[in-house]
Protein backbone atom coordinates (compact mmCIF):
# COMPACT_ATOMS: atom_id res chain seq x y z
CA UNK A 1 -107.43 39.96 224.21
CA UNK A 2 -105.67 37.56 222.03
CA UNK A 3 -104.83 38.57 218.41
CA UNK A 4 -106.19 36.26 215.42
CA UNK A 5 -103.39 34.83 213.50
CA UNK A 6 -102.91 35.31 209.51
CA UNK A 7 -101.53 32.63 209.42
CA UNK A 8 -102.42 28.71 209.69
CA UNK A 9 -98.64 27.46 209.39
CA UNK A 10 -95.01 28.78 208.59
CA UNK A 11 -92.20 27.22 207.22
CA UNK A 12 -88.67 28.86 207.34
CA UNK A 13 -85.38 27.42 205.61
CA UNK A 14 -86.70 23.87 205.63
CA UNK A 15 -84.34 21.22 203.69
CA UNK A 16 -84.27 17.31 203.08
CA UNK A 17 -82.26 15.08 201.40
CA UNK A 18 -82.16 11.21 200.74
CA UNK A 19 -78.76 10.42 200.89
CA UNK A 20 -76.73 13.03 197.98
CA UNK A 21 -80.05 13.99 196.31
CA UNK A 22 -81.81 16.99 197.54
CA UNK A 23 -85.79 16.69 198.01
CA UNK A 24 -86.63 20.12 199.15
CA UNK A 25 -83.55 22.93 199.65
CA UNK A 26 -84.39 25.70 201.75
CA UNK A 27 -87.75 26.39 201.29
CA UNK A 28 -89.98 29.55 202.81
CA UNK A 29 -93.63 29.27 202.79
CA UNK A 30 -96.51 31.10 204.59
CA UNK A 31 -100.30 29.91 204.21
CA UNK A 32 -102.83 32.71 205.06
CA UNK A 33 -105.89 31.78 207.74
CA UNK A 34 -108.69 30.96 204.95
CA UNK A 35 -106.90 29.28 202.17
CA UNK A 36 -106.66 26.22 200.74
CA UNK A 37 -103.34 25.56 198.90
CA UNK A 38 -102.14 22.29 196.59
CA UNK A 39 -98.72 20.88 195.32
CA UNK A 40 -98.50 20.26 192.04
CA UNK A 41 -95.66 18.94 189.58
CA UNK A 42 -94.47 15.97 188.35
CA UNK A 43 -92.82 12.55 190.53
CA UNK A 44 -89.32 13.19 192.64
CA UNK A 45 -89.74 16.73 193.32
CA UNK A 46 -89.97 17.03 196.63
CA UNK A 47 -93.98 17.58 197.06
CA UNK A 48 -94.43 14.75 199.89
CA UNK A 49 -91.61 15.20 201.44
CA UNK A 50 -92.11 18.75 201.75
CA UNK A 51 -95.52 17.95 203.79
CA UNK A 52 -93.94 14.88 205.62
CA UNK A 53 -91.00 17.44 206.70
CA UNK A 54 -93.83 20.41 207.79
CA UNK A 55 -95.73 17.76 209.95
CA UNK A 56 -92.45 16.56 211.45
CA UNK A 57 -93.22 12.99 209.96
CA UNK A 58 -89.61 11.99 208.65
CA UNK A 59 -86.38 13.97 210.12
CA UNK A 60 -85.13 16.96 207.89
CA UNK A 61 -81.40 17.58 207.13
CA UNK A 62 -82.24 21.25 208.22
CA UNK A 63 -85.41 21.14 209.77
CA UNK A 64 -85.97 24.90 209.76
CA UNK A 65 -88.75 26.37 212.19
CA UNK A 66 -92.21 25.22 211.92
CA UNK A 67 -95.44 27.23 213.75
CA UNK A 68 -98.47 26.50 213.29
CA UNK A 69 -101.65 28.92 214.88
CA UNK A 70 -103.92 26.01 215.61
CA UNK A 71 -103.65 22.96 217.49
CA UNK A 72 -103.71 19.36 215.69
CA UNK A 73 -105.19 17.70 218.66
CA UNK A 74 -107.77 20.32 219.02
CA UNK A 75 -109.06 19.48 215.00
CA UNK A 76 -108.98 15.86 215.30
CA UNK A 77 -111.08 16.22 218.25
CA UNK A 78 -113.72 18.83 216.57
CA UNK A 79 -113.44 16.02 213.59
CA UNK A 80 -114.59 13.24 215.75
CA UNK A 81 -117.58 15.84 216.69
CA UNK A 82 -116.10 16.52 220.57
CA UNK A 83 -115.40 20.24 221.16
């Protein structure tokens, strides 16, 4: 019997930079199964680039380790309604 994760994803140490400036320095970040979660603060400070980093979307300096407990090619399937 498989255990249920509590977790949807898991981000350890992840950096980026653009050139000398630093867009997101070693951030740690867990989001519990059942939450919804936002980024919020003003332009430049990293919010995009944080998600474009998590989803592997632009190369990281330090790209940390990444898990996810669910599949992305199993929700875009449920989303187009095939299970």
């Amino acid at each position: 019997m498989s255990k249920t994760p509590d977790f949807i994803a898991r981000v350890t140490d992840l950096s980026h930079r653009y050139g000398g400036t630093v867009a997101v320095d070693a951030i740690n970040l867990q989001i519990p199964v059942g939450c919804m979660v936002g980024l919020i603060g003003p332009d430049g400070v990293g919010k995009s680039s944080l998600l474009a980093s998590t989803l592997r979307l632009i190369t990281s300096s330090r790209p940390g380790i990444i898990s996810f407990s669910f599949s992305f090619i199993k929700l875009r399937l449920i989303g187009l309604g095939i299970t």
